[in-house]
N, C-alpha and C. Protein backbone atom coordinates (compact mmCIF):
# COMPACT_ATOMS: atom_id res chain seq x y z
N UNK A 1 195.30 74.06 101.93
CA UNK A 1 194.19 73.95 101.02
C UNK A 1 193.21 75.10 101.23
N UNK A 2 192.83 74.91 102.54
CA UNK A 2 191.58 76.64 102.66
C UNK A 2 192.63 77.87 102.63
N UNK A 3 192.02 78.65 102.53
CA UNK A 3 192.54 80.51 102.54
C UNK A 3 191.75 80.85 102.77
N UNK A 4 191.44 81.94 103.77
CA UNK A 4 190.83 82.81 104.62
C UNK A 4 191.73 84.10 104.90
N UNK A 5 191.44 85.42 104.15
CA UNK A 5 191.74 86.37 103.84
C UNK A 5 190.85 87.08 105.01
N UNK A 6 190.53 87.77 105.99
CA UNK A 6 189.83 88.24 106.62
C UNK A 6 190.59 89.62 107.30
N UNK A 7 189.82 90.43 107.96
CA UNK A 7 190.42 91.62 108.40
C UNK A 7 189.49 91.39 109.94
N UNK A 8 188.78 91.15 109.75
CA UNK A 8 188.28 90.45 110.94
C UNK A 8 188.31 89.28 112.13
N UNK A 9 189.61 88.35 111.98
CA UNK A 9 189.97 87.79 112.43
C UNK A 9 189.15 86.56 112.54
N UNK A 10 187.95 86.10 112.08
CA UNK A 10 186.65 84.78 111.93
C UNK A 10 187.96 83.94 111.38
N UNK A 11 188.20 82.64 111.97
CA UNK A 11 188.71 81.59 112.24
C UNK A 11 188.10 80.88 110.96
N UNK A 12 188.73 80.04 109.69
CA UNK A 12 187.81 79.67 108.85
C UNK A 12 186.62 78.86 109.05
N UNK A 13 187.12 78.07 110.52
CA UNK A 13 186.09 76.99 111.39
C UNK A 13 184.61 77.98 111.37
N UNK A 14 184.94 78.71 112.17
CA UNK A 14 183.86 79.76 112.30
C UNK A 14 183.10 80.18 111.82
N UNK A 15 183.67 80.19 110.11
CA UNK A 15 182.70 81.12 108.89
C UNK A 15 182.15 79.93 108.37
N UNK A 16 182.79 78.64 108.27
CA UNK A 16 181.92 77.29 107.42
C UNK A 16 181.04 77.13 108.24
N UNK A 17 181.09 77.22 109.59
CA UNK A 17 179.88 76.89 110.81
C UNK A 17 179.04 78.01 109.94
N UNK A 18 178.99 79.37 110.13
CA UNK A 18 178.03 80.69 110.00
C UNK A 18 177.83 80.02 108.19
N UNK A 19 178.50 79.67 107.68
CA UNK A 19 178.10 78.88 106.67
C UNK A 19 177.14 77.84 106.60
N UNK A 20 177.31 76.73 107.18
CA UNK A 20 176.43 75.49 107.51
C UNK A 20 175.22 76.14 108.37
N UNK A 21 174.54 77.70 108.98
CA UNK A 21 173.53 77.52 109.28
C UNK A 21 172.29 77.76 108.49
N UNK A 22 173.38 77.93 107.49
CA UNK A 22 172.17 78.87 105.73
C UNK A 22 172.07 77.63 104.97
N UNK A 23 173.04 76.39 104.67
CA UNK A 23 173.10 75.52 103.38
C UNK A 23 173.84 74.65 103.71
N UNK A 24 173.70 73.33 103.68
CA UNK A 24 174.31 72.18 103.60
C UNK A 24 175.22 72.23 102.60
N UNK A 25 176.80 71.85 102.98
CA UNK A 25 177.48 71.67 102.57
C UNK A 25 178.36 70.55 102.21
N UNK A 26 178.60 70.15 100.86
CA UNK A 26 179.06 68.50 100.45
C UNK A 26 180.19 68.10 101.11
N UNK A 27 180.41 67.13 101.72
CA UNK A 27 181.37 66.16 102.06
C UNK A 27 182.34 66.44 100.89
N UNK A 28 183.45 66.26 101.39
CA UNK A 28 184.85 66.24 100.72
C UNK A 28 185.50 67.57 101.07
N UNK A 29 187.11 67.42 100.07
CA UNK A 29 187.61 68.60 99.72
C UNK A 29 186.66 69.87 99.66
N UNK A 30 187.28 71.09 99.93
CA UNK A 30 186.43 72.68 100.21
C UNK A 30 187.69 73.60 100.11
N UNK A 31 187.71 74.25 98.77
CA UNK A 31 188.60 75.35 98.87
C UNK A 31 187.80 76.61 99.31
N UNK A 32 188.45 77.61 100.85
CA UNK A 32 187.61 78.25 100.93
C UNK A 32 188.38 79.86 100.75
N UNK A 33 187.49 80.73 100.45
CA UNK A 33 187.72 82.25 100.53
C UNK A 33 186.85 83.46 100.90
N UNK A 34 187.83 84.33 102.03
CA UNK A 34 186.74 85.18 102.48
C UNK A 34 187.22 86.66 101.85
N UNK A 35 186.34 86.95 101.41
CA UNK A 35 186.50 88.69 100.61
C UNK A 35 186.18 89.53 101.55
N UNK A 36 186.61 89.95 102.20
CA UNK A 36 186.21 91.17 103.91
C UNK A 36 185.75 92.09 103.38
N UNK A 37 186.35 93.21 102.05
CA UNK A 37 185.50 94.31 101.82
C UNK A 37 183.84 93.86 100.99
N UNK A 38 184.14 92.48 100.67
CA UNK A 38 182.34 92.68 100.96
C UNK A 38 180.84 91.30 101.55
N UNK A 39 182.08 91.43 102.34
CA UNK A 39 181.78 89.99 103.45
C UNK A 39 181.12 88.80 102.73
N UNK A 40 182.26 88.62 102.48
CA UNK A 40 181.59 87.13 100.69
C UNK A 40 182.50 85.96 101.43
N UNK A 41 181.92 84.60 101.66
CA UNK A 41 182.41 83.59 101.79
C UNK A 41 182.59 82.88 100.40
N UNK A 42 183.53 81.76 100.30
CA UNK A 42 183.50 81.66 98.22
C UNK A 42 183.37 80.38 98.56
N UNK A 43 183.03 79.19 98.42
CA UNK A 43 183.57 77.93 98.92
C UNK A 43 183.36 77.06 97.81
N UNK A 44 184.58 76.30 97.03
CA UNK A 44 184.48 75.54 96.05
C UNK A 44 185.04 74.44 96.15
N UNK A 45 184.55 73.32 95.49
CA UNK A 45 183.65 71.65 95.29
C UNK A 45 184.96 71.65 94.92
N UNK A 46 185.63 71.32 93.75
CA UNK A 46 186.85 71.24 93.13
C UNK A 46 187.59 72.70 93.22
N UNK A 47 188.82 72.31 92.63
CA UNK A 47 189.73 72.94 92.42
C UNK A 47 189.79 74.51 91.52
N UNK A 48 189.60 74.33 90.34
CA UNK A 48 189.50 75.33 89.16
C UNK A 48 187.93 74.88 88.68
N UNK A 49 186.48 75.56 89.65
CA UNK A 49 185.30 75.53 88.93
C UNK A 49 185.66 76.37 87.62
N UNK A 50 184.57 76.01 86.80
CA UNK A 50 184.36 76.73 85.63
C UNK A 50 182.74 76.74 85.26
N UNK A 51 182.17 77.19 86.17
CA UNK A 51 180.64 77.29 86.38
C UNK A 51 179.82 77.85 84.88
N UNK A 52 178.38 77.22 84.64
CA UNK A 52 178.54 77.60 83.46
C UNK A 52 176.89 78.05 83.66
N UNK A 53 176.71 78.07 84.73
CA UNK A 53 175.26 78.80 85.17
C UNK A 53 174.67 78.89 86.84
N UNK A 54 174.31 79.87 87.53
CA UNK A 54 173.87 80.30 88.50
C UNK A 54 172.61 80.14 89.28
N UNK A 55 172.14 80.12 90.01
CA UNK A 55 171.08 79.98 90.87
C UNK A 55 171.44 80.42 92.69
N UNK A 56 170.49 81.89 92.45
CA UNK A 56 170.62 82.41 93.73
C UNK A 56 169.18 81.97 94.51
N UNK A 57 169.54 82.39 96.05
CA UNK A 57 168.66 82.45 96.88
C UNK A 57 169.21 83.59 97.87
N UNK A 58 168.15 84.68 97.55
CA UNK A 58 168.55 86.28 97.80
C UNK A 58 168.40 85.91 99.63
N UNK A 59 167.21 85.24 99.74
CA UNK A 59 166.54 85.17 100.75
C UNK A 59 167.69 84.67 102.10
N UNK A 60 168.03 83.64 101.68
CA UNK A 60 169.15 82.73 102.83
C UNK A 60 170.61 83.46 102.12
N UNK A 61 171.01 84.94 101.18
CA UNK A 61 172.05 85.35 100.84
C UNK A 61 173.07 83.82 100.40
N UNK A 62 172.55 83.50 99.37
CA UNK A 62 173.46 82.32 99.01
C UNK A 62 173.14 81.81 97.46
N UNK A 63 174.29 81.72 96.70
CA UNK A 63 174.53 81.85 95.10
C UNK A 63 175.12 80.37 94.57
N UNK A 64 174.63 79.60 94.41
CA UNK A 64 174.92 78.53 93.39
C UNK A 64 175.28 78.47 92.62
N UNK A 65 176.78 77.60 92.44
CA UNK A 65 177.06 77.86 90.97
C UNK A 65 177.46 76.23 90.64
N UNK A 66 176.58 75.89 88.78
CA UNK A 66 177.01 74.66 88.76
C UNK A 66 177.85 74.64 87.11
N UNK A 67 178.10 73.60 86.74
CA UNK A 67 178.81 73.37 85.68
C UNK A 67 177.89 72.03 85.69
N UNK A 68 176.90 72.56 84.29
CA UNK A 68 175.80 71.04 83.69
C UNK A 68 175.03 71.38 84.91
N UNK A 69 174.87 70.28 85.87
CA UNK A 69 173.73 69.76 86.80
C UNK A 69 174.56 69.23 87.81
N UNK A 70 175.87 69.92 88.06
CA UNK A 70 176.84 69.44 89.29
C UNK A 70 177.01 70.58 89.97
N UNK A 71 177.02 70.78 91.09
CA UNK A 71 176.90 72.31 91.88
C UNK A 71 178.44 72.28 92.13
N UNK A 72 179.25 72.97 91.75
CA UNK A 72 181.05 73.33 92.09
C UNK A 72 181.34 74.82 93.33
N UNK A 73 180.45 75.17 93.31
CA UNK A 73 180.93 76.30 94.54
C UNK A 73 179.66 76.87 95.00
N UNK A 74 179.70 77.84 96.26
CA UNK A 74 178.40 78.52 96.51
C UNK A 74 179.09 79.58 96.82
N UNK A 75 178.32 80.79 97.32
CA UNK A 75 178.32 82.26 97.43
C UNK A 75 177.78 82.37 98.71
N UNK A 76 178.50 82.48 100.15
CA UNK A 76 177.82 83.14 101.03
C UNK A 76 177.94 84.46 101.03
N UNK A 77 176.47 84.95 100.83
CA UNK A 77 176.48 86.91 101.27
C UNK A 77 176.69 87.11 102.80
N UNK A 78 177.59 88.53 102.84
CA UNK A 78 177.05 88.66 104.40
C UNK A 78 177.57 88.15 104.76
N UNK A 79 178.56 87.24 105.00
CA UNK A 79 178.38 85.89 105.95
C UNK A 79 178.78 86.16 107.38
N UNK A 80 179.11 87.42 107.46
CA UNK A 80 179.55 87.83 109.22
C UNK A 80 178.45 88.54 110.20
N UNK A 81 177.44 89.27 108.72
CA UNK A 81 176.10 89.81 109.23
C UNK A 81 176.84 91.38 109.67
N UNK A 82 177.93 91.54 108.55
CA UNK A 82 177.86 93.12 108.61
C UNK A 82 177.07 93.96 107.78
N UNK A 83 176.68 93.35 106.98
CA UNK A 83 175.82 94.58 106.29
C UNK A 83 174.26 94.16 106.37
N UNK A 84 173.63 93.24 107.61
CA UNK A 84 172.92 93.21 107.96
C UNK A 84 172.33 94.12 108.54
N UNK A 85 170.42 94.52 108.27
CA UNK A 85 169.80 95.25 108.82
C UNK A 85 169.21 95.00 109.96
């Protein structure tokens, strides 16, 4: 069920933790994906979201995405703190 694409070797355990210290994350199923060239965690609620509007928080690097008023995936930026200053 998860996929973790990494060039960095972060254990998926590892990145939902560095995940869970920015945003609470829902109970259940979690399809997850890591994009290494630009250190993006993807993590989605169901299966095939089809998000139909956004809400970021630049601040904690983290992107909301819901379909109506149901949140289906988030956006961790960064999430390894390489392109941290």
């Amino acid at each position: 069920m998860a996929k973790v694409r990494t060039k960095n070797e972060l254990s998926i355990n590892e990145l939902l933790a560095r995940a869970r210290q920015r945003v609470e994350l829902p109970t259940g199923n979690l399809w997850v994906e890591y994009e290494a060239d630009v250190d993006l965690l993807y993590i989605r609620f169901k299966e095939r979201p089809q998000p139909t509007h956004s809400q970021d928080d630049l601040d904690q690097g983290i992107i909301r995405n819901y379909e109506g008023k149901t949140l289906v995936s988030l956006e961790v930026l960064d999430i390894t703190g390489l392109y941290a200053q």
